[in-house]
PDB file of N, CA and C in Angstrom:
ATOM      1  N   UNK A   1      91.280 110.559 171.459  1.00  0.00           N
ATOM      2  CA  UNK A   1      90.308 110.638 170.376  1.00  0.00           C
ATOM      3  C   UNK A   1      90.359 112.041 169.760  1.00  0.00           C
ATOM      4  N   UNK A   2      89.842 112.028 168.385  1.00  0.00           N
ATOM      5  CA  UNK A   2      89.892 113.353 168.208  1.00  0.00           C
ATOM      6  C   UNK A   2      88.627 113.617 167.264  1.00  0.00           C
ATOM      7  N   UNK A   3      88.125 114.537 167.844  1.00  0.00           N
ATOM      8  CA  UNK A   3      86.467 115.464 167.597  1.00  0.00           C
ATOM      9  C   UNK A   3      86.221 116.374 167.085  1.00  0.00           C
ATOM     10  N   UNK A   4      85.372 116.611 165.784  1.00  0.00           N
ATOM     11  CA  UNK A   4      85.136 117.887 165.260  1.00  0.00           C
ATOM     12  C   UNK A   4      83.932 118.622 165.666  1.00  0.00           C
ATOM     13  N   UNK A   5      83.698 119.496 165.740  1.00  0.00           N
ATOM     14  CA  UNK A   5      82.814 120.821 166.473  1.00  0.00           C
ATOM     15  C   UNK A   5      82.494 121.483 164.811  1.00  0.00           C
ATOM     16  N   UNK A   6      80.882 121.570 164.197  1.00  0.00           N
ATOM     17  CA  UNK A   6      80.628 122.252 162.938  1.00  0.00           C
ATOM     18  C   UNK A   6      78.893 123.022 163.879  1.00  0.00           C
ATOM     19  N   UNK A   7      79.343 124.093 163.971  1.00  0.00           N
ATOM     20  CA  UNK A   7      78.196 125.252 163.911  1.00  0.00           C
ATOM     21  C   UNK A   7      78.197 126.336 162.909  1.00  0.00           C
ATOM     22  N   UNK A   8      76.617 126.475 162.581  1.00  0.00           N
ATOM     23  CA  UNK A   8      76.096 127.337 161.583  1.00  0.00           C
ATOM     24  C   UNK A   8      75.047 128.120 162.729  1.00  0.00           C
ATOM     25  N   UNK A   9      74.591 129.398 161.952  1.00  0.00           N
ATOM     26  CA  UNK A   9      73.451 129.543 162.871  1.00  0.00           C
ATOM     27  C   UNK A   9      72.078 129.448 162.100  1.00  0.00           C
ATOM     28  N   UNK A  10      71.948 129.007 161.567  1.00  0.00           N
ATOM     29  CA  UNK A  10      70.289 128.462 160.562  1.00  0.00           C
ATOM     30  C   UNK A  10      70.342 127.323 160.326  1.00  0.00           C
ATOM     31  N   UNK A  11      69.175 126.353 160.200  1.00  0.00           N
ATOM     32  CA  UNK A  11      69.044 125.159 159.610  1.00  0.00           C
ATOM     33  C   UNK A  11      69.443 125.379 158.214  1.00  0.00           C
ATOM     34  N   UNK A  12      69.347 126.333 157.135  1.00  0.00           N
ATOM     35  CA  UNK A  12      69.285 126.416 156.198  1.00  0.00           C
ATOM     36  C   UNK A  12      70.960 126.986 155.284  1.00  0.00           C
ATOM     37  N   UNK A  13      71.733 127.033 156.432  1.00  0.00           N
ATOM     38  CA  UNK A  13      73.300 127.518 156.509  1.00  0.00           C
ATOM     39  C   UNK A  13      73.559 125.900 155.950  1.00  0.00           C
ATOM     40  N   UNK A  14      74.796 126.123 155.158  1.00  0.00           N
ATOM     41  CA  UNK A  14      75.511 124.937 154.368  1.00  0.00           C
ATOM     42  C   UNK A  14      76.775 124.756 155.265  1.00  0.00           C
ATOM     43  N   UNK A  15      76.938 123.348 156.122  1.00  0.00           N
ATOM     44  CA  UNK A  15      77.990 123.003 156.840  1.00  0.00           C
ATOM     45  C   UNK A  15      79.103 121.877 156.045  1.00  0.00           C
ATOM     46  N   UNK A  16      79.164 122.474 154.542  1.00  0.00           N
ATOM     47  CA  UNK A  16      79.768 121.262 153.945  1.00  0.00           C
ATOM     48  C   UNK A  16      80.904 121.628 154.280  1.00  0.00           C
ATOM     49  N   UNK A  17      81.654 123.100 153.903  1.00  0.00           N
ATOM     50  CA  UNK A  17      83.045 123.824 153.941  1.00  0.00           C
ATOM     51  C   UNK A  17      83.678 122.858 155.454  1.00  0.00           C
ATOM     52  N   UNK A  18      82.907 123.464 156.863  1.00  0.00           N
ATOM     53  CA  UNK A  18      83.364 123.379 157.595  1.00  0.00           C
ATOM     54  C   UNK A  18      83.222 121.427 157.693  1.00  0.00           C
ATOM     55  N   UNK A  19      82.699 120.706 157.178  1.00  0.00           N
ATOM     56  CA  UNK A  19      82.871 118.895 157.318  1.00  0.00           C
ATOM     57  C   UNK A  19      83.946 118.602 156.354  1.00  0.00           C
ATOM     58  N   UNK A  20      84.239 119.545 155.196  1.00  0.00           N
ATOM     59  CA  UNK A  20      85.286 119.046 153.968  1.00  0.00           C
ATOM     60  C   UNK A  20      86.352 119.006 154.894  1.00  0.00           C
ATOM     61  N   UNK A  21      86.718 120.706 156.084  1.00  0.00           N
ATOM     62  CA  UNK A  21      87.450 121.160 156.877  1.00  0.00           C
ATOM     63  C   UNK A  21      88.120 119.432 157.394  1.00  0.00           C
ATOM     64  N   UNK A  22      87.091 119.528 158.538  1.00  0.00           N
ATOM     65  CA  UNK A  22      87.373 118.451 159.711  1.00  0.00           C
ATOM     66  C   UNK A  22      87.865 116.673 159.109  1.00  0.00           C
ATOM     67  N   UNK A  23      87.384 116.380 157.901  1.00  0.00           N
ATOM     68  CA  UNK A  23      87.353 115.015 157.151  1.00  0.00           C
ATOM     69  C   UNK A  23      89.253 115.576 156.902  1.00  0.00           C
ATOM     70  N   UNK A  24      89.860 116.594 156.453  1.00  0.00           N
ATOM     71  CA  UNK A  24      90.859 116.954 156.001  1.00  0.00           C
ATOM     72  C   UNK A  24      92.023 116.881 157.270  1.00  0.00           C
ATOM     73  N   UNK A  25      91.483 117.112 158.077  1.00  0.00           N
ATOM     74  CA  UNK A  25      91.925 116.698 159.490  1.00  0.00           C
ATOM     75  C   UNK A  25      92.192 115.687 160.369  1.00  0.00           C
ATOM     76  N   UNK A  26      91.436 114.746 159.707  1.00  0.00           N
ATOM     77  CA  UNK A  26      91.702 113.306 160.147  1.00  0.00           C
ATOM     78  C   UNK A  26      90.326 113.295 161.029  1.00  0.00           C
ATOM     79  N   UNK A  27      89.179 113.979 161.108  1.00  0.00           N
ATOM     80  CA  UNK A  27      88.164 113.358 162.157  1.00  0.00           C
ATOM     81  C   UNK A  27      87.660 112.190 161.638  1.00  0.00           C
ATOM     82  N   UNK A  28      87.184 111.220 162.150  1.00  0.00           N
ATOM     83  CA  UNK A  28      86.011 110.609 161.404  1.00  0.00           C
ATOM     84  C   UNK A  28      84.479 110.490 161.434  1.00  0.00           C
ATOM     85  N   UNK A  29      83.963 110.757 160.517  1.00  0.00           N
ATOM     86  CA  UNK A  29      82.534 111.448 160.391  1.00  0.00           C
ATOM     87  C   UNK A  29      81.822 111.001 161.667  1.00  0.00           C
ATOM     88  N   UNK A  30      81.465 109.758 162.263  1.00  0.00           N
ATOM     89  CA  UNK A  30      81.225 109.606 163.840  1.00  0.00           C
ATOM     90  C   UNK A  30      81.590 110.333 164.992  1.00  0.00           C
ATOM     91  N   UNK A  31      82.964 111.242 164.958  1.00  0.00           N
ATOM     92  CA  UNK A  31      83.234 111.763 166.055  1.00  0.00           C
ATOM     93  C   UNK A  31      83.147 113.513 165.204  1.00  0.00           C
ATOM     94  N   UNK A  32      82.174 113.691 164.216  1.00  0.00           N
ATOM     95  CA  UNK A  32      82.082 115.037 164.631  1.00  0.00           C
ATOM     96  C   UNK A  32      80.097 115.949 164.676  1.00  0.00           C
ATOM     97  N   UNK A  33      80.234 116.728 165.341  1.00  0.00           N
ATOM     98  CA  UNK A  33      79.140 116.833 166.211  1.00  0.00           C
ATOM     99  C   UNK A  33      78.469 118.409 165.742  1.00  0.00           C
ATOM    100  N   UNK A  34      77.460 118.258 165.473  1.00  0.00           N
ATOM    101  CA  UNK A  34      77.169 119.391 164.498  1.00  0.00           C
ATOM    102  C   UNK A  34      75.689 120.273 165.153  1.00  0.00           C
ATOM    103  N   UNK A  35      75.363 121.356 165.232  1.00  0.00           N
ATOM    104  CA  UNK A  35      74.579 122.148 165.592  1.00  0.00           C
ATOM    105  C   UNK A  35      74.289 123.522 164.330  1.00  0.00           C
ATOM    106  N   UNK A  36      72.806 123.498 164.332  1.00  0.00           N
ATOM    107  CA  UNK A  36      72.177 124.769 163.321  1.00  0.00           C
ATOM    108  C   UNK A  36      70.998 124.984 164.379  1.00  0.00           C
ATOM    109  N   UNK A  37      72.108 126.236 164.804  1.00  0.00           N
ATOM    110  CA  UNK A  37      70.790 127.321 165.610  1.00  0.00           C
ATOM    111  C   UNK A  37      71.966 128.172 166.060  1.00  0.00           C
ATOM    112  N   UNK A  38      71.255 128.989 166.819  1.00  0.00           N
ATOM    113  CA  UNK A  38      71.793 130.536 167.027  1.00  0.00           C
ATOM    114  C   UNK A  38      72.995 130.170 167.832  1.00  0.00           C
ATOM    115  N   UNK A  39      74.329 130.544 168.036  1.00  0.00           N
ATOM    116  CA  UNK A  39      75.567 130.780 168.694  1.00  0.00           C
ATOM    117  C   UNK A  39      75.722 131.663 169.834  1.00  0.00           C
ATOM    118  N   UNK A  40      74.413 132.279 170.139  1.00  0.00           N
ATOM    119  CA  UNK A  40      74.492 133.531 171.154  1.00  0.00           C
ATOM    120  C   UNK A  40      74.847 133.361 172.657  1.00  0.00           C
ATOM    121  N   UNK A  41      74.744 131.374 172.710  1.00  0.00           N
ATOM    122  CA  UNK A  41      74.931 131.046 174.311  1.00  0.00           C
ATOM    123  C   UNK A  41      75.554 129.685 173.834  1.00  0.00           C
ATOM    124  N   UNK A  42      75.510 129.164 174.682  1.00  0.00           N
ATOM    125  CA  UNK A  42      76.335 127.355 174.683  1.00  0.00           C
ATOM    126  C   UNK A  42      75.050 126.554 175.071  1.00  0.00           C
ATOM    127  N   UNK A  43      73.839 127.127 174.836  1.00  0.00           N
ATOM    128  CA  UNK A  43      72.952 125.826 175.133  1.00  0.00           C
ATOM    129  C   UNK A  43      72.362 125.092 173.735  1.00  0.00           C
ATOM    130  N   UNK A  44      73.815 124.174 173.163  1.00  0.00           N
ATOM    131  CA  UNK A  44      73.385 124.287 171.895  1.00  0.00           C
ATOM    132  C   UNK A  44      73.409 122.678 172.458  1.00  0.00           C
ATOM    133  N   UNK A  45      72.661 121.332 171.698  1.00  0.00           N
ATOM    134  CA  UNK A  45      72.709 120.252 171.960  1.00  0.00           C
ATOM    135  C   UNK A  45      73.893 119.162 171.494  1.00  0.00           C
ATOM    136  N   UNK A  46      74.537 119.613 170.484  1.00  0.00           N
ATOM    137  CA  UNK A  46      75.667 118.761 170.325  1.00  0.00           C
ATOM    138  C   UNK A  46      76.428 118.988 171.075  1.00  0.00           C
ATOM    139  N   UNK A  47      76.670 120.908 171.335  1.00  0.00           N
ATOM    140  CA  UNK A  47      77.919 121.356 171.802  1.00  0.00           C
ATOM    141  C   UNK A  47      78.045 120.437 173.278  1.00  0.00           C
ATOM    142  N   UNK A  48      76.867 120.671 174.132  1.00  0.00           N
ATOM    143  CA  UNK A  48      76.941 119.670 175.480  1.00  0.00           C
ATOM    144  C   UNK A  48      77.241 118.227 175.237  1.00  0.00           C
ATOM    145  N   UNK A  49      76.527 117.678 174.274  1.00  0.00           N
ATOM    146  CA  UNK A  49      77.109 116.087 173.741  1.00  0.00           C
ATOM    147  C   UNK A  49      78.730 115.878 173.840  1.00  0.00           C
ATOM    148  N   UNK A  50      79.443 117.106 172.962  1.00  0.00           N
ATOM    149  CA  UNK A  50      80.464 117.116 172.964  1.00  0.00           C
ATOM    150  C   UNK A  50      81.473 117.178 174.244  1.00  0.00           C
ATOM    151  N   UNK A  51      80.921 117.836 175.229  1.00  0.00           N
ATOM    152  CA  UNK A  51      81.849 118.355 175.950  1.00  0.00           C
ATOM    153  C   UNK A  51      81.794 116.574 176.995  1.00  0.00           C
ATOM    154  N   UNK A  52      80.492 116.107 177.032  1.00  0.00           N
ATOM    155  CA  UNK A  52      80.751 115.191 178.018  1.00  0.00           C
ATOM    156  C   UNK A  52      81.461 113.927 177.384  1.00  0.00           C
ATOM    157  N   UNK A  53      81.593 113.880 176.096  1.00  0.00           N
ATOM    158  CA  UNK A  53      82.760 113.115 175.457  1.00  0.00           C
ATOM    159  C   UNK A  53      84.010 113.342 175.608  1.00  0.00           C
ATOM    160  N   UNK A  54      84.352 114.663 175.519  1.00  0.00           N
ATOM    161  CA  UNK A  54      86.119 115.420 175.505  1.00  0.00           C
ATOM    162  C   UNK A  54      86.088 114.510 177.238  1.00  0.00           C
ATOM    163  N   UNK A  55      87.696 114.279 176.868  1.00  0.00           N
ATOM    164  CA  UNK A  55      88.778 113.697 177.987  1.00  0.00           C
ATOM    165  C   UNK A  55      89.931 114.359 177.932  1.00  0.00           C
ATOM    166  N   UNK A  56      90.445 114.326 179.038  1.00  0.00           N
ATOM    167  CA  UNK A  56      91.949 114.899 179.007  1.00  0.00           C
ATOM    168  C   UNK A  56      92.591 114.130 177.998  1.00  0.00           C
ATOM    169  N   UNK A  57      93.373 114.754 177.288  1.00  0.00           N
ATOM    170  CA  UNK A  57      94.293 113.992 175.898  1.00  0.00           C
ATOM    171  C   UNK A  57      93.502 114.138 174.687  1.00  0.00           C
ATOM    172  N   UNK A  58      92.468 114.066 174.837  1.00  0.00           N
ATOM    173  CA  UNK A  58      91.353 114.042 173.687  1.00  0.00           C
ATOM    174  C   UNK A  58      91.797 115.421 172.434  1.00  0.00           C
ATOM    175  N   UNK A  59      91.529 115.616 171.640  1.00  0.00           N
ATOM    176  CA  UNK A  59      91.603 116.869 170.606  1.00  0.00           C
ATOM    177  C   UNK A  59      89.920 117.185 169.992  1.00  0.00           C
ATOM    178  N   UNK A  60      89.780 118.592 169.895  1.00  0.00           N
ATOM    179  CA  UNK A  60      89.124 118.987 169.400  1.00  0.00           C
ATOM    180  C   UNK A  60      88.852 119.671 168.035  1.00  0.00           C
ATOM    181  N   UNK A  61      88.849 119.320 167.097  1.00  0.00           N
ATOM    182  CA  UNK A  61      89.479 120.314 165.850  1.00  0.00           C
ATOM    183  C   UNK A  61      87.913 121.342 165.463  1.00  0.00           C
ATOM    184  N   UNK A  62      88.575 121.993 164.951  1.00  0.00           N
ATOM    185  CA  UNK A  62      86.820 123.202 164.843  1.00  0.00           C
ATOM    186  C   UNK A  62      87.561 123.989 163.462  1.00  0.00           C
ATOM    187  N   UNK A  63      87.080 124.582 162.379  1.00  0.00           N
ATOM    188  CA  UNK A  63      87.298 125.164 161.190  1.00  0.00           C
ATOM    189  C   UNK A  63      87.822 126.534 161.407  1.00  0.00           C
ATOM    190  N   UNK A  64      87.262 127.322 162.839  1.00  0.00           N
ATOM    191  CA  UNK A  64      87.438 128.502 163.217  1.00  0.00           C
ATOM    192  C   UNK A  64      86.921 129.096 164.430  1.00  0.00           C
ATOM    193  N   UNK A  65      87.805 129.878 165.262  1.00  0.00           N
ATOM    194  CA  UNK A  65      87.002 129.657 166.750  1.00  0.00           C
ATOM    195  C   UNK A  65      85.625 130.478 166.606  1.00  0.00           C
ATOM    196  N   UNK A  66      84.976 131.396 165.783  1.00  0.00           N
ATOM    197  CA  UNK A  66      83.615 131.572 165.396  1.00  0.00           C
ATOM    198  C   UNK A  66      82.965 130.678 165.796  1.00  0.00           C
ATOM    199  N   UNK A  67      83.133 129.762 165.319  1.00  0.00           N
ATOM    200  CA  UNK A  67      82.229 128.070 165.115  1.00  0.00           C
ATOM    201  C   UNK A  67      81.612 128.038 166.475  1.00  0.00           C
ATOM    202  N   UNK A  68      82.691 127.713 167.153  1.00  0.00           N
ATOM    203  CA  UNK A  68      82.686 127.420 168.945  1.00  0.00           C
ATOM    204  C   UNK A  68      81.783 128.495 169.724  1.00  0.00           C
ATOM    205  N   UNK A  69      82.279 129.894 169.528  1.00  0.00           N
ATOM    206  CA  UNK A  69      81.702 130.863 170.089  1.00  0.00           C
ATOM    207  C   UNK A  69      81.806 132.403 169.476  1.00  0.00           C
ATOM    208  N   UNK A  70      80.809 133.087 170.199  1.00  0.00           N
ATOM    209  CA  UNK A  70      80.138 134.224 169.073  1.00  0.00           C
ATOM    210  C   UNK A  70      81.133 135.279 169.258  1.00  0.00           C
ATOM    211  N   UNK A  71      81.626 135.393 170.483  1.00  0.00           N
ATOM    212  CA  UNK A  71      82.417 136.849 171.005  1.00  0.00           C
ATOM    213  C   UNK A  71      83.709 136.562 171.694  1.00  0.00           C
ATOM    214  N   UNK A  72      84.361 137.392 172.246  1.00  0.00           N
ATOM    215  CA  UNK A  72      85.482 137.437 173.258  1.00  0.00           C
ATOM    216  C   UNK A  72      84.864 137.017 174.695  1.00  0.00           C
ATOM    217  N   UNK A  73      83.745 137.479 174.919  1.00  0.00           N
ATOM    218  CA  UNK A  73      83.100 136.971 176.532  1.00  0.00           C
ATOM    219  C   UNK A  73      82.982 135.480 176.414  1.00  0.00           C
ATOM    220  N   UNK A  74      82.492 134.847 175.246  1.00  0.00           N
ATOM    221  CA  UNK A  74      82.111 133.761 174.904  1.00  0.00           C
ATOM    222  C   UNK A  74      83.443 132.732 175.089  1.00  0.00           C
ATOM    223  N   UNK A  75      84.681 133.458 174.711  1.00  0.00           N
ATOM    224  CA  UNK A  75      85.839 132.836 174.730  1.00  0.00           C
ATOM    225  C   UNK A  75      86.564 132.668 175.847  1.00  0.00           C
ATOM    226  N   UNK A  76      86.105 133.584 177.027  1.00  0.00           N
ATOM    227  CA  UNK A  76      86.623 133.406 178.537  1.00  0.00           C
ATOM    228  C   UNK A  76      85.831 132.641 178.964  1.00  0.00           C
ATOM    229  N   UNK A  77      84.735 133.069 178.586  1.00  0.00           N
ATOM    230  CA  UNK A  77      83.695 131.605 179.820  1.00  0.00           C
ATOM    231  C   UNK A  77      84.151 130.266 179.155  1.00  0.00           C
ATOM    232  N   UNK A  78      84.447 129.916 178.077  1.00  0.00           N
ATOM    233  CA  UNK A  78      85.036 128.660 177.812  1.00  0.00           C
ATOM    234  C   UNK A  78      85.959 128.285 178.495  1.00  0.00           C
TER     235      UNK A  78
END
Protein backbone atom coordinates (compact mmCIF):
# COMPACT_ATOMS: atom_id res chain seq x y z
CA UNK A 1 0.00 0.00 0.00
CA UNK A 2 1.13 3.30 -0.27
CA UNK A 3 0.44 6.32 2.37
CA UNK A 4 0.75 9.92 2.53
CA UNK A 5 1.88 11.72 5.84
CA UNK A 6 0.58 15.91 5.52
CA UNK A 7 1.63 17.96 8.77
CA UNK A 8 1.22 21.65 9.37
CA UNK A 9 1.64 23.09 12.73
CA UNK A 10 -1.75 25.30 13.10
CA UNK A 11 -5.23 24.49 12.33
CA UNK A 12 -5.15 27.54 10.34
CA UNK A 13 -1.82 26.41 8.09
CA UNK A 14 -3.03 25.52 4.36
CA UNK A 15 -2.24 21.67 3.64
CA UNK A 16 -3.31 21.98 -0.01
CA UNK A 17 0.57 22.23 -1.50
CA UNK A 18 1.50 19.27 0.51
CA UNK A 19 -2.20 16.99 -0.72
CA UNK A 20 -1.62 18.49 -4.52
CA UNK A 21 2.11 16.87 -3.49
CA UNK A 22 0.89 13.29 -2.44
CA UNK A 23 -2.42 13.05 -5.15
CA UNK A 24 0.79 13.65 -7.74
CA UNK A 25 2.27 10.63 -6.30
CA UNK A 26 -0.19 8.24 -6.77
CA UNK A 27 -1.69 8.23 -2.99
CA UNK A 28 -5.25 7.96 -2.83
CA UNK A 29 -7.02 10.53 -0.80
CA UNK A 30 -8.17 7.51 1.77
CA UNK A 31 -4.70 6.46 2.47
CA UNK A 32 -3.39 9.86 3.37
CA UNK A 33 -3.37 10.96 7.00
CA UNK A 34 -3.17 14.45 8.05
CA UNK A 35 -2.36 16.33 11.42
CA UNK A 36 -2.54 20.43 12.43
CA UNK A 37 -0.81 20.87 15.67
CA UNK A 38 2.60 21.40 16.89
CA UNK A 39 5.54 18.91 15.41
CA UNK A 40 7.66 19.23 18.61
CA UNK A 41 7.01 15.36 19.58
CA UNK A 42 5.23 12.36 17.70
CA UNK A 43 2.18 12.45 19.87
CA UNK A 44 0.35 13.64 16.99
CA UNK A 45 -3.03 11.46 16.26
CA UNK A 46 -2.83 10.57 12.68
CA UNK A 47 0.89 10.20 12.87
CA UNK A 48 0.13 6.99 15.41
CA UNK A 49 -2.94 6.01 13.06
CA UNK A 50 -0.38 5.87 10.54
CA UNK A 51 2.25 3.97 11.89
CA UNK A 52 -0.15 1.06 13.01
CA UNK A 53 -1.23 0.84 9.31
CA UNK A 54 2.53 0.87 7.72
CA UNK A 55 3.58 -2.94 6.94
CA UNK A 56 6.69 -4.17 5.77
CA UNK A 57 6.51 -3.44 1.84
CA UNK A 58 4.13 -0.71 2.47
CA UNK A 59 5.47 3.04 1.18
CA UNK A 60 5.19 6.12 2.78
CA UNK A 61 5.34 9.26 0.64
CA UNK A 62 5.58 12.73 2.74
CA UNK A 63 6.25 16.28 0.65
CA UNK A 64 9.41 16.78 2.90
CA UNK A 65 11.04 15.16 5.85
CA UNK A 66 10.02 18.57 7.92
CA UNK A 67 6.50 17.22 7.62
CA UNK A 68 7.42 13.96 9.58
CA UNK A 69 9.72 15.59 12.07
CA UNK A 70 10.97 18.91 13.55
CA UNK A 71 14.85 18.23 14.03
CA UNK A 72 17.80 15.80 13.53
CA UNK A 73 16.98 14.15 17.17
CA UNK A 74 13.53 13.77 15.81
CA UNK A 75 15.04 11.89 12.81
CA UNK A 76 17.05 9.25 14.91
CA UNK A 77 14.33 8.41 17.22
CA UNK A 78 12.36 7.55 14.07
Amino acid sequence: MIFGYIHVSTRVQNTDQQLIALKEYGVSVENILTDKMSGKDFNRPAYRRMLKRLYNGDVLIIKSLDRLVINNKGIIKL
